[in-house]
PDB file of N, CA and C in Angstrom:
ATOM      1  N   UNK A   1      -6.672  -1.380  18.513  1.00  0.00           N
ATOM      2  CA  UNK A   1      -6.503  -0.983  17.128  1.00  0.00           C
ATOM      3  C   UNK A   1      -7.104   0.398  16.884  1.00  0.00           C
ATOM      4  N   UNK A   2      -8.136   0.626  17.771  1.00  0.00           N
ATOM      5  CA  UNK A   2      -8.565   1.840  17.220  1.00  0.00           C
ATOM      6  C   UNK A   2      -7.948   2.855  17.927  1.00  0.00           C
ATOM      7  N   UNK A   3      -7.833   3.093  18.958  1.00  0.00           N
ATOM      8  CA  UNK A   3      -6.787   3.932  19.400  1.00  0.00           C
ATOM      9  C   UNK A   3      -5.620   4.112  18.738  1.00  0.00           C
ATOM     10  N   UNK A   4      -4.950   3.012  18.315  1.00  0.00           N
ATOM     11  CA  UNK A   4      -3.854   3.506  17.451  1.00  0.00           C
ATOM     12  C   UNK A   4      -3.930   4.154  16.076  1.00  0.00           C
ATOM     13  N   UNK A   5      -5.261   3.560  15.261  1.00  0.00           N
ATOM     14  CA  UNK A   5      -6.026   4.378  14.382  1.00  0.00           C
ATOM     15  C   UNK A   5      -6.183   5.717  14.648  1.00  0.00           C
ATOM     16  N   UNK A   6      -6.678   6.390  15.708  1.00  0.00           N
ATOM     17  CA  UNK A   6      -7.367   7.591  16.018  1.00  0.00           C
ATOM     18  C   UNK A   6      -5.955   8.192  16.460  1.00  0.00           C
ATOM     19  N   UNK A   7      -4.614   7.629  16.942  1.00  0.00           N
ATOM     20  CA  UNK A   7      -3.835   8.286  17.035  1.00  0.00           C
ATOM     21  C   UNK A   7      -3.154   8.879  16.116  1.00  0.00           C
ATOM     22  N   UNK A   8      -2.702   7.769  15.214  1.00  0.00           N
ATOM     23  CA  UNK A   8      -1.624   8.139  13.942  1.00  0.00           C
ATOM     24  C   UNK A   8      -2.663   8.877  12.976  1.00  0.00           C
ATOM     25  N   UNK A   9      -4.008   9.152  12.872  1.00  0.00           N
ATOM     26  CA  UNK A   9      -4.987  10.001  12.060  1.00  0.00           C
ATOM     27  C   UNK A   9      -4.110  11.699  12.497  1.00  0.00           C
ATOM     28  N   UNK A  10      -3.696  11.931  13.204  1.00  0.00           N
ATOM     29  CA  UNK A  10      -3.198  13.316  13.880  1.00  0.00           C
ATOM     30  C   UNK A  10      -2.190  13.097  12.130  1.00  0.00           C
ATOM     31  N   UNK A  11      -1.522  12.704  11.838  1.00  0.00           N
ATOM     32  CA  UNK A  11      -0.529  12.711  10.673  1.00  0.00           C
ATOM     33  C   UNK A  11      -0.996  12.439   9.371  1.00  0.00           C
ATOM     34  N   UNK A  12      -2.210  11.715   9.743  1.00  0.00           N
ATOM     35  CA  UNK A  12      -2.264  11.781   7.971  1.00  0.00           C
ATOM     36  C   UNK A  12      -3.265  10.776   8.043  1.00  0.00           C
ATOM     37  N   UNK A  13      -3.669  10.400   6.525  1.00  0.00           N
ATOM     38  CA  UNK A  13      -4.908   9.561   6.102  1.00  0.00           C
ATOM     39  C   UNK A  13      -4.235   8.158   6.728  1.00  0.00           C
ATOM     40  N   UNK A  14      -4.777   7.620   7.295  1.00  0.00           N
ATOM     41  CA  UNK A  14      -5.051   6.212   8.114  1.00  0.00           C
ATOM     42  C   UNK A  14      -5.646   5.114   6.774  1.00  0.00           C
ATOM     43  N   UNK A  15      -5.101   4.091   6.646  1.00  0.00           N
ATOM     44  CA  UNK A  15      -6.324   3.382   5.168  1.00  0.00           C
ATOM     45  C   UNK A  15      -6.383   1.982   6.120  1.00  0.00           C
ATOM     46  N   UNK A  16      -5.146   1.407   6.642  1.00  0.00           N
ATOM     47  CA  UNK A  16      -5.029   0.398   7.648  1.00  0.00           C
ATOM     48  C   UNK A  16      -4.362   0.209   9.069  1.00  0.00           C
ATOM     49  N   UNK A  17      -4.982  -0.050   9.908  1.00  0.00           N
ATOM     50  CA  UNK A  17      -4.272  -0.488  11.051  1.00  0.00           C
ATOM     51  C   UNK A  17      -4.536  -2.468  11.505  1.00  0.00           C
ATOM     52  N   UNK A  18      -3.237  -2.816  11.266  1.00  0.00           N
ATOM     53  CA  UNK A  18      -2.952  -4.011  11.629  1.00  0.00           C
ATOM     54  C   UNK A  18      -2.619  -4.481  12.707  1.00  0.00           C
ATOM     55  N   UNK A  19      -3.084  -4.895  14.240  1.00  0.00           N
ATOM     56  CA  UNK A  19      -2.504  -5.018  14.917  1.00  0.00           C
ATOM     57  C   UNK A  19      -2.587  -6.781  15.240  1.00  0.00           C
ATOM     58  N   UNK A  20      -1.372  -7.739  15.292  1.00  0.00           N
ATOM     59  CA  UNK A  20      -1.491  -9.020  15.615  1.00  0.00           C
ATOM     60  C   UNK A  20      -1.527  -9.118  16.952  1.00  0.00           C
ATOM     61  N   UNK A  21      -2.547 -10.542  17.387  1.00  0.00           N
ATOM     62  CA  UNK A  21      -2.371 -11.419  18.415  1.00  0.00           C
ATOM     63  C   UNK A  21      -1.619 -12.464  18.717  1.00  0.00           C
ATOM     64  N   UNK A  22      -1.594 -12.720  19.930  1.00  0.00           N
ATOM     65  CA  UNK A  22      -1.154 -13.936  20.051  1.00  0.00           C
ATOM     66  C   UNK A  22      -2.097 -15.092  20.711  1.00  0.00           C
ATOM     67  N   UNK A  23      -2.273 -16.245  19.541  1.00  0.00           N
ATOM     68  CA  UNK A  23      -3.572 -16.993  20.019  1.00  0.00           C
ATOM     69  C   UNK A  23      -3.441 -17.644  20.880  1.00  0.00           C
ATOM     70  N   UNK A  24      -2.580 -18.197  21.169  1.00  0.00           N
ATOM     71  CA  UNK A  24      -1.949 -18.412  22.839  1.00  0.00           C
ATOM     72  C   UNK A  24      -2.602 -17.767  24.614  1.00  0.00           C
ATOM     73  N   UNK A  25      -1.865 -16.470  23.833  1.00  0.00           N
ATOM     74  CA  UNK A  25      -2.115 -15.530  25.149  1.00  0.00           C
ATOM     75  C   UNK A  25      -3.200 -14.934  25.321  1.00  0.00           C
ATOM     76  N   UNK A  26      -3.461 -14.070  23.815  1.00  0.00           N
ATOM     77  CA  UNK A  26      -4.697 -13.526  23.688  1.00  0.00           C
ATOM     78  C   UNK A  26      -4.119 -11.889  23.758  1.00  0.00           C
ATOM     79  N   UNK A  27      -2.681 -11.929  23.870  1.00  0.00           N
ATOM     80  CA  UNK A  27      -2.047 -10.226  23.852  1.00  0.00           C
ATOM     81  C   UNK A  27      -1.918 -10.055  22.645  1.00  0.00           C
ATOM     82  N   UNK A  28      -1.744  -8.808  22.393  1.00  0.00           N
ATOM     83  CA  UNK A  28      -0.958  -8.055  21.253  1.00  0.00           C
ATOM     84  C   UNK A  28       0.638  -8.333  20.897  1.00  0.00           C
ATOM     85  N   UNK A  29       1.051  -8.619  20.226  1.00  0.00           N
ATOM     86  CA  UNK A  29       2.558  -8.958  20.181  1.00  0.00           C
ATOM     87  C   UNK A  29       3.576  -7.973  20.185  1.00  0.00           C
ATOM     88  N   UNK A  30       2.817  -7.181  20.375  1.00  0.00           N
ATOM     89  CA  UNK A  30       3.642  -5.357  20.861  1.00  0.00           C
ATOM     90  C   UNK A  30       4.235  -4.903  19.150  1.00  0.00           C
ATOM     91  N   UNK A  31       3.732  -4.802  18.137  1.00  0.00           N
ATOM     92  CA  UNK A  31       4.171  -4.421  17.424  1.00  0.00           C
ATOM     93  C   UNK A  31       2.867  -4.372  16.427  1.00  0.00           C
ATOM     94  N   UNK A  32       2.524  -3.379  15.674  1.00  0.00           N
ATOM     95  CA  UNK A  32       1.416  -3.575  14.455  1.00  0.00           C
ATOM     96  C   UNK A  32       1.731  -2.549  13.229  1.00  0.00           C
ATOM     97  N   UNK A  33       1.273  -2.689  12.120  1.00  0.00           N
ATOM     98  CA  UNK A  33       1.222  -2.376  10.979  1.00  0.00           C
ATOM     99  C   UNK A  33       0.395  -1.093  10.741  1.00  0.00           C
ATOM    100  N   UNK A  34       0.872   0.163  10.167  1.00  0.00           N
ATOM    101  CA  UNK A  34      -0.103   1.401   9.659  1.00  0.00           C
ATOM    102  C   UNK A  34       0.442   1.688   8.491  1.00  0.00           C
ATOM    103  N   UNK A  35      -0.788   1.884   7.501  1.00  0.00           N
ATOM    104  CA  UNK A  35      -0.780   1.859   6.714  1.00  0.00           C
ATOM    105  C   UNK A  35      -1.195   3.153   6.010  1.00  0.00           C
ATOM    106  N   UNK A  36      -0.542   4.214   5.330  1.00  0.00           N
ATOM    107  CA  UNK A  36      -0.662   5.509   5.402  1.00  0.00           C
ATOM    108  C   UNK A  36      -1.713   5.700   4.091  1.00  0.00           C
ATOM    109  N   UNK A  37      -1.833   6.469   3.614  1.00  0.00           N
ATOM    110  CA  UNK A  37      -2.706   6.873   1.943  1.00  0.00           C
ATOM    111  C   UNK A  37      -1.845   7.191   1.495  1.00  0.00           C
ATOM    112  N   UNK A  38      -0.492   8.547   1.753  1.00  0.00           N
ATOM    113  CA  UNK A  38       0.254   8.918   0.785  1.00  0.00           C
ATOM    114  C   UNK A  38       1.584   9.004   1.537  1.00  0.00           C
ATOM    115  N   UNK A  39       2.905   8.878   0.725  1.00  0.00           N
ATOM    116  CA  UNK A  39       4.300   8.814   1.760  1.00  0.00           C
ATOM    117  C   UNK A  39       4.287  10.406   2.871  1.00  0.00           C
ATOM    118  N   UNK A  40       3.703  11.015   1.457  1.00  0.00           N
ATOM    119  CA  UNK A  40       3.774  12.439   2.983  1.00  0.00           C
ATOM    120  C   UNK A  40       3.386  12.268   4.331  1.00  0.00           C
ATOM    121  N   UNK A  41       2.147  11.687   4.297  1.00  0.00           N
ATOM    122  CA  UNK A  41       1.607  11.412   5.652  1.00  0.00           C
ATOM    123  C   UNK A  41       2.563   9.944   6.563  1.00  0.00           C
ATOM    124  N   UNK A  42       3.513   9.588   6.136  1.00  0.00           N
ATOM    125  CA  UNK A  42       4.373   8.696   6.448  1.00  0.00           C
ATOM    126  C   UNK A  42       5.211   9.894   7.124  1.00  0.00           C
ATOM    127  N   UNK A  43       6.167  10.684   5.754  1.00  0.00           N
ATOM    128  CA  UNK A  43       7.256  11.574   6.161  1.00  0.00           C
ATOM    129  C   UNK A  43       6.372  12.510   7.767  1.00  0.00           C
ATOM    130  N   UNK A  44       5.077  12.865   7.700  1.00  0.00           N
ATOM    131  CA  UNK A  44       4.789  13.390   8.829  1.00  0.00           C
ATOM    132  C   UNK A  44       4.881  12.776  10.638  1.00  0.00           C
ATOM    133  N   UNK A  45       4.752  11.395  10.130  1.00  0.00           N
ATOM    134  CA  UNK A  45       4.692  10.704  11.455  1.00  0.00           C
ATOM    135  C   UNK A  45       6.743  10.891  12.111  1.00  0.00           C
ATOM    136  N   UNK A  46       7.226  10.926  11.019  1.00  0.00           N
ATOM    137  CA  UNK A  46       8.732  10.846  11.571  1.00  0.00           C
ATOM    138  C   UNK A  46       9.288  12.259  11.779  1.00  0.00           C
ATOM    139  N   UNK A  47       8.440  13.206  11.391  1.00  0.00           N
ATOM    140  CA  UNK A  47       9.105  14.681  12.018  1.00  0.00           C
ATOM    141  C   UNK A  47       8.593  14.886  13.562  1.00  0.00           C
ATOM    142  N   UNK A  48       7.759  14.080  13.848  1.00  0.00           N
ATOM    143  CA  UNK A  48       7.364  14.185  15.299  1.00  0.00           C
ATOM    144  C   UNK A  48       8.858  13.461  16.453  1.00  0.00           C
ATOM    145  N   UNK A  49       9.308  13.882  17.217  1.00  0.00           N
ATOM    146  CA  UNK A  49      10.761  13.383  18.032  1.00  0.00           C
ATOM    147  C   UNK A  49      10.303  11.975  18.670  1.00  0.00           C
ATOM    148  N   UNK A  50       9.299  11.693  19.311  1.00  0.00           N
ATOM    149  CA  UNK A  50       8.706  10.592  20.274  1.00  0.00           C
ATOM    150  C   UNK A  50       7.214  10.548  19.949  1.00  0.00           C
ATOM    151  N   UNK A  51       6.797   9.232  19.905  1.00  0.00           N
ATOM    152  CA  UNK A  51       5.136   9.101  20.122  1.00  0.00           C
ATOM    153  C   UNK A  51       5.261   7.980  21.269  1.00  0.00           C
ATOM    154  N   UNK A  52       4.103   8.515  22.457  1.00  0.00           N
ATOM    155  CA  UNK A  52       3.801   8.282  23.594  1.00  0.00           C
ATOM    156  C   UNK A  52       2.118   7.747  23.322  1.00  0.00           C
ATOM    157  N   UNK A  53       1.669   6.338  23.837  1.00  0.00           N
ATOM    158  CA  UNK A  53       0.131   6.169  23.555  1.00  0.00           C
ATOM    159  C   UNK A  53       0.052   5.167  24.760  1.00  0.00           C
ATOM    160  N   UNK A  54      -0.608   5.759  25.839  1.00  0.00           N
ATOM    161  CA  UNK A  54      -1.017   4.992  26.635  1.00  0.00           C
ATOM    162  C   UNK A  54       0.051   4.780  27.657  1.00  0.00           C
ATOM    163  N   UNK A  55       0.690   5.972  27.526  1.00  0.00           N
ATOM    164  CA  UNK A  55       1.772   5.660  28.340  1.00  0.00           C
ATOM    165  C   UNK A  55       3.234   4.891  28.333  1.00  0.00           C
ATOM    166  N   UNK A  56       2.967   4.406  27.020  1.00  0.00           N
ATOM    167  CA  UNK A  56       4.085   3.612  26.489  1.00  0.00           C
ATOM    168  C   UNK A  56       4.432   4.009  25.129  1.00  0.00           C
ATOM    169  N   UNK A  57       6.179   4.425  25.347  1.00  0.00           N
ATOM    170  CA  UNK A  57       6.900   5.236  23.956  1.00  0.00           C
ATOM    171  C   UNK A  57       6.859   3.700  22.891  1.00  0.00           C
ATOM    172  N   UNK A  58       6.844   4.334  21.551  1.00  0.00           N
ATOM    173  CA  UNK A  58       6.744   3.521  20.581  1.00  0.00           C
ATOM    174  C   UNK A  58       7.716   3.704  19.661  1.00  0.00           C
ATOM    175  N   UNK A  59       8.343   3.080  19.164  1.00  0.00           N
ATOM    176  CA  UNK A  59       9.146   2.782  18.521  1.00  0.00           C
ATOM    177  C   UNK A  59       8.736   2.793  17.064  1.00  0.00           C
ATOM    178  N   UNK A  60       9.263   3.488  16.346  1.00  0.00           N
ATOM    179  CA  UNK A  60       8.482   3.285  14.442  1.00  0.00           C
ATOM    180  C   UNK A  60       9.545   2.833  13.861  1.00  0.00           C
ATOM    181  N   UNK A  61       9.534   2.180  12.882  1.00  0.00           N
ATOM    182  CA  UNK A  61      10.637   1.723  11.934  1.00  0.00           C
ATOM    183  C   UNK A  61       9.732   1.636  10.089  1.00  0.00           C
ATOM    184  N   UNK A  62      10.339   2.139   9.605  1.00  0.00           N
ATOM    185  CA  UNK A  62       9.079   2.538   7.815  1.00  0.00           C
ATOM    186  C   UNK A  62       9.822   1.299   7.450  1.00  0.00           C
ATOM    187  N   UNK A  63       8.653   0.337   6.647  1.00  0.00           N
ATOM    188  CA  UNK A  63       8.911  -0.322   5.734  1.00  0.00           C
ATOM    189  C   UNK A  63       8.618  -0.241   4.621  1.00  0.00           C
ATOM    190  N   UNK A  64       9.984  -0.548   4.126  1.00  0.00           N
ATOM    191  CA  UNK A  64      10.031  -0.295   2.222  1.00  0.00           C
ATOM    192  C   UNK A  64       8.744  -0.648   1.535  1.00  0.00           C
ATOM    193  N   UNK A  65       8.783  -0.326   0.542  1.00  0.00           N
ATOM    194  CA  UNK A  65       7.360  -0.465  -0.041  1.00  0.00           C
ATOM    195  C   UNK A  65       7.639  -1.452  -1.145  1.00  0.00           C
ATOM    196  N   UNK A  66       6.757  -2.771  -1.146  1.00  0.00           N
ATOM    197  CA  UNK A  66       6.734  -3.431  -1.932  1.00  0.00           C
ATOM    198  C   UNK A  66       6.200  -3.195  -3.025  1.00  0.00           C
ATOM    199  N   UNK A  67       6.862  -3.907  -4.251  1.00  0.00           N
ATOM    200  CA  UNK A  67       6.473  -3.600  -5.548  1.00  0.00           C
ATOM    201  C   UNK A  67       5.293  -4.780  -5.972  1.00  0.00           C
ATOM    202  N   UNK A  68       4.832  -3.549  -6.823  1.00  0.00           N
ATOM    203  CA  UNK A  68       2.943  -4.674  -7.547  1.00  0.00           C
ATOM    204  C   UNK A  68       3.196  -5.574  -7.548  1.00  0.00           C
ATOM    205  N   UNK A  69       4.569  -6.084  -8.211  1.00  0.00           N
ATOM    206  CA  UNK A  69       4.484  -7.471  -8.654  1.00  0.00           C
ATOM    207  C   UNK A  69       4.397  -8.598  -7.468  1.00  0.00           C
ATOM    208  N   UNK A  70       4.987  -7.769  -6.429  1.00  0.00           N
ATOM    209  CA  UNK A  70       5.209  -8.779  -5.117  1.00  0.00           C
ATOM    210  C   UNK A  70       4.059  -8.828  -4.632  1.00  0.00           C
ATOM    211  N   UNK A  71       3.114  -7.705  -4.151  1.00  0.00           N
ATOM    212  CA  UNK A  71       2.069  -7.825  -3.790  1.00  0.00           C
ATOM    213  C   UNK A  71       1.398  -8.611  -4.486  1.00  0.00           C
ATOM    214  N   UNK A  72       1.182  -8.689  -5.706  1.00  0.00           N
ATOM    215  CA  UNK A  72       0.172  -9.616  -6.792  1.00  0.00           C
ATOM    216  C   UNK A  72       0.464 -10.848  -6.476  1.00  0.00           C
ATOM    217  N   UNK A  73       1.623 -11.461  -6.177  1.00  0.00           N
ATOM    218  CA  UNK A  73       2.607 -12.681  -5.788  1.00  0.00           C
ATOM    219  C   UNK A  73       1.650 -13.386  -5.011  1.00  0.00           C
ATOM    220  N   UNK A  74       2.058 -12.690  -3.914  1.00  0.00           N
ATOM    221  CA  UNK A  74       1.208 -12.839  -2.569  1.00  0.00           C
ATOM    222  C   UNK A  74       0.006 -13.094  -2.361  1.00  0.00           C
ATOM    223  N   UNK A  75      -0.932 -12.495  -3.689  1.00  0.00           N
ATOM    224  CA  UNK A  75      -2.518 -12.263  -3.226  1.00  0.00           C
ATOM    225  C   UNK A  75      -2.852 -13.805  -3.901  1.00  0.00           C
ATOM    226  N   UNK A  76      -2.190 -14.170  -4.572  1.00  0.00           N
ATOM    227  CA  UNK A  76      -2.589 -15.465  -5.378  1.00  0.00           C
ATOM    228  C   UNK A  76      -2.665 -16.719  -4.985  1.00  0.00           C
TER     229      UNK A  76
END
């Protein structure tokens, strides 16, 4: 997690990095959550062509941004 923290910081304010396990295995499920401060620092991560970490290319896909109300939904 922190490596991927200290990576995607190169683009912009970092507020979360989510990365899941698997309680099973005890791996990473090859996929985690970053969580930017502002969309710019989002739009920055996608003007870059490839991100490479550890030797392995990563794949980004942005997810839409949920609205208050959904989040509030959720927290309850």
């Amino acid at each position: 997690t922190e490596e991927l923290k200290e990576y995607f910081s190169q683009f912009g304010s970092v507020q979360r990095c989510q990365l899941p396990f698997d309680k099973d295995t005890g791996f990473h499920r090859r996929y985690c959550w970053i969580k930017f401060s502002t969309p710019e620092d989002v739009q920055n991560v996608f003007q870059k062509d490839s991100h490479i970490l550890e030797g392995a290319k990563l794949t980004l896909k942005q997810q839409s941004r949920r609205r208050r109300s959904q989040r509030k939904n959720q927290s309850e």
